[in-house]
C-alpha atoms as a PDB file:
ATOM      1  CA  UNK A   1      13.548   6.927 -15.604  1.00  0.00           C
ATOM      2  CA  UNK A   2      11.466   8.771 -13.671  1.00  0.00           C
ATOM      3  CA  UNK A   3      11.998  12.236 -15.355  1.00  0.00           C
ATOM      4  CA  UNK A   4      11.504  10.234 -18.810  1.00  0.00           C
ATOM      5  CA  UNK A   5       8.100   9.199 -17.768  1.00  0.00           C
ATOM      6  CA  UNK A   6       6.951  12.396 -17.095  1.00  0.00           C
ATOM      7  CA  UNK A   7       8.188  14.018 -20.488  1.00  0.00           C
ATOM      8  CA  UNK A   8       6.989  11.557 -22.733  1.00  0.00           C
ATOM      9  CA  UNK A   9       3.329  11.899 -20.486  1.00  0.00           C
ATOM     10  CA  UNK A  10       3.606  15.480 -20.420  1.00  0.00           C
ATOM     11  CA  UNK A  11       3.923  14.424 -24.618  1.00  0.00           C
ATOM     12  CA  UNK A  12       7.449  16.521 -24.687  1.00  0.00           C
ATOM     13  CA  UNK A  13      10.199  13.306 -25.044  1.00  0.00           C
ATOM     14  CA  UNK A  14      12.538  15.620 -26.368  1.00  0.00           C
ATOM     15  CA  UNK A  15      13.533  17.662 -22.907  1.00  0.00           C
ATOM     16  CA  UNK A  16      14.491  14.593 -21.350  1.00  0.00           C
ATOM     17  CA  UNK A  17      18.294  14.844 -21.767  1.00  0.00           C
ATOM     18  CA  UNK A  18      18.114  18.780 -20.827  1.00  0.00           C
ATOM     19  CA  UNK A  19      16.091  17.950 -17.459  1.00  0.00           C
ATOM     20  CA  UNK A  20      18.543  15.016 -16.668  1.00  0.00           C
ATOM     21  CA  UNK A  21      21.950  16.766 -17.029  1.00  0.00           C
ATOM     22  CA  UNK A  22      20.379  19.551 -15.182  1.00  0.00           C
ATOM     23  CA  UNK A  23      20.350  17.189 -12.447  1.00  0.00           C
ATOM     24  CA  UNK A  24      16.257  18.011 -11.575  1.00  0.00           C
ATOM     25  CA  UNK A  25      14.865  15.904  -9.065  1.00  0.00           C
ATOM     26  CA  UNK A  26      11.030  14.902 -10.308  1.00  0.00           C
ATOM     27  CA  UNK A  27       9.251  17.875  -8.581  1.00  0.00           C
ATOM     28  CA  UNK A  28      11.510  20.331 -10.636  1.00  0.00           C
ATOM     29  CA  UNK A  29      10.429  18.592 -13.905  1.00  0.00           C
ATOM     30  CA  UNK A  30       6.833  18.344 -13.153  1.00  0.00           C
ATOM     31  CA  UNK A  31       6.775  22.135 -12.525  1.00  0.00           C
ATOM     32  CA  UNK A  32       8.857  22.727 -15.188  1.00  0.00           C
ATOM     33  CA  UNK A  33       6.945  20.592 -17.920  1.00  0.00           C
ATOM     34  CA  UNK A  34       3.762  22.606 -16.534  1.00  0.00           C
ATOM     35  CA  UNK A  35       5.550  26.085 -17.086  1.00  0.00           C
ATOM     36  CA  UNK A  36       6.196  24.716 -20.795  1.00  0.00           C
ATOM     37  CA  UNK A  37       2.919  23.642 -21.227  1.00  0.00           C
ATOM     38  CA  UNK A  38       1.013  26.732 -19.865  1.00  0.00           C
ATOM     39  CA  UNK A  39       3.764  29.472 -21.151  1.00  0.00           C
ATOM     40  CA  UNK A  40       3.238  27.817 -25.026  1.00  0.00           C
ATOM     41  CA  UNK A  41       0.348  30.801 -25.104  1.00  0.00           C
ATOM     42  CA  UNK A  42      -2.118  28.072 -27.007  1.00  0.00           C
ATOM     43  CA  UNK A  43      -2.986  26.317 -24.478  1.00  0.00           C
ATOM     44  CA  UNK A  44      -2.920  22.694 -24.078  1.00  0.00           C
ATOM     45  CA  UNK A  45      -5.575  19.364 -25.061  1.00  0.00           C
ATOM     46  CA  UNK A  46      -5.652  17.039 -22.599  1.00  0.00           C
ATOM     47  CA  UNK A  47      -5.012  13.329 -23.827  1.00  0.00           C
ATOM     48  CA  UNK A  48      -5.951  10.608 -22.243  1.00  0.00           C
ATOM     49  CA  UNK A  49      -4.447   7.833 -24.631  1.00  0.00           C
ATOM     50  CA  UNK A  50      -1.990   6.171 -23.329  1.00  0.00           C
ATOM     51  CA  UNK A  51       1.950   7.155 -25.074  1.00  0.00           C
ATOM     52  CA  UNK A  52       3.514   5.539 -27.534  1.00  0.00           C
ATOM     53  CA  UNK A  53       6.242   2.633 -26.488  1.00  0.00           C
ATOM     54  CA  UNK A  54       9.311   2.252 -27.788  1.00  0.00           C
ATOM     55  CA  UNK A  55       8.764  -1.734 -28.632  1.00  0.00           C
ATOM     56  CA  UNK A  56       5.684  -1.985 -30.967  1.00  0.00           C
ATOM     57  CA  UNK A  57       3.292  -5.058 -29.696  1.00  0.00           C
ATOM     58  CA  UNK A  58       3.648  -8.171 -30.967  1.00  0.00           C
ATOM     59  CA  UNK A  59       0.666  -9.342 -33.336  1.00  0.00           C
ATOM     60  CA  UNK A  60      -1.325 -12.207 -32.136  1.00  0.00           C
ATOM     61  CA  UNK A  61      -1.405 -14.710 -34.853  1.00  0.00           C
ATOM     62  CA  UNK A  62      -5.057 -16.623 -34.753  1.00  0.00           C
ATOM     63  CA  UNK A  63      -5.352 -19.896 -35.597  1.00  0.00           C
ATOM     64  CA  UNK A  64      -8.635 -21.689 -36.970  1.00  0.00           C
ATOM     65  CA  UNK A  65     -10.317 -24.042 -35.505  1.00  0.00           C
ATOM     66  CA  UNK A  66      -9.667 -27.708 -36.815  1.00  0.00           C
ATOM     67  CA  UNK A  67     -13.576 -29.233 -37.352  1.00  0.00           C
ATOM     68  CA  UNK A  68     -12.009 -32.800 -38.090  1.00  0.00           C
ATOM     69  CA  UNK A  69      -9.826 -32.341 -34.584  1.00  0.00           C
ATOM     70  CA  UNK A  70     -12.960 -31.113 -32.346  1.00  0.00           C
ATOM     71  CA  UNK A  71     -15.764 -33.834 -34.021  1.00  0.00           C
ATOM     72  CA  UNK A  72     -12.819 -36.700 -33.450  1.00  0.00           C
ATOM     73  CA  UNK A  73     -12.355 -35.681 -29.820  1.00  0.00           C
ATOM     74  CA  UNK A  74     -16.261 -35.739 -29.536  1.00  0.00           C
ATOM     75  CA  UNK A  75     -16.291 -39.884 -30.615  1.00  0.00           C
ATOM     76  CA  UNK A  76     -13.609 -40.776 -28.780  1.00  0.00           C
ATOM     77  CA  UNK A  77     -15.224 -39.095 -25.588  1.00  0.00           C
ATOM     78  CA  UNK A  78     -18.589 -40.644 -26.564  1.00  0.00           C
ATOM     79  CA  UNK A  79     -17.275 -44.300 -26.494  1.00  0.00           C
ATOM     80  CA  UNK A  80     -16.242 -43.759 -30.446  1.00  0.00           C
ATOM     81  CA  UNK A  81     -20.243 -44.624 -30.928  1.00  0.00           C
ATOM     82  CA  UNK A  82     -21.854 -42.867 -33.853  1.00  0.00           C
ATOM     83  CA  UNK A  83     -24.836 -40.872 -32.882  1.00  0.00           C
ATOM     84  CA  UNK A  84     -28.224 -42.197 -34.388  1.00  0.00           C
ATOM     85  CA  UNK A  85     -30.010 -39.568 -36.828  1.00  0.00           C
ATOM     86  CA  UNK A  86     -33.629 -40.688 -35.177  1.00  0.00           C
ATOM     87  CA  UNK A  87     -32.201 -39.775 -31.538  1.00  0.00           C
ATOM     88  CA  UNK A  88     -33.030 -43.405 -30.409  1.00  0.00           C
ATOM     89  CA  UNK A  89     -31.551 -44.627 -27.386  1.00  0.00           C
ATOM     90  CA  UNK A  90     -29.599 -48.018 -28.172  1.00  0.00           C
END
């Protein structure tokens, strides 16, 4: 897992299986993966975005607010008494 991490942050998923039947422990892929990297003669952009996951996430369904719900929760904690339009005290 640990030599699968590194490929897909070095952004080269594809020489996972290669460095695992080789048998490298995570040192050897780390300076291998920065031989690749430096040896590709263009140079490399560093990216700080975080890699792609294999599961996409799941989309949040929102849900609107019920006005009738909240304004009948407001009576019933009021006593169920109406509010007066003049703001008189009863």
């Amino acid at each position: 897992k640990g030599v699968r991490d590194l490929c897909v942050a070095a952004r080269l998923p594809e020489l996972t299986a290669e460095f695992v039947s080789a048998g490298l422990d995570k040192q050897a892929v780390q300076a291998r993966l920065f031989e690749k990297l430096v040896s590709s003669g263009k140079g490399f952009e560093i990216d700080n975005s975080l890699p792609l996951q294999d599961d996409p996430p799941a989309k949040v369904q929102a849900k609107q607010p019920d006005h009738q719900d909240i304004y009948a929760a407001r009576r019933a904690a009021q006593g169920g008494k109406k509010p007066t339009a003049t703001g008189a005290r009863p």
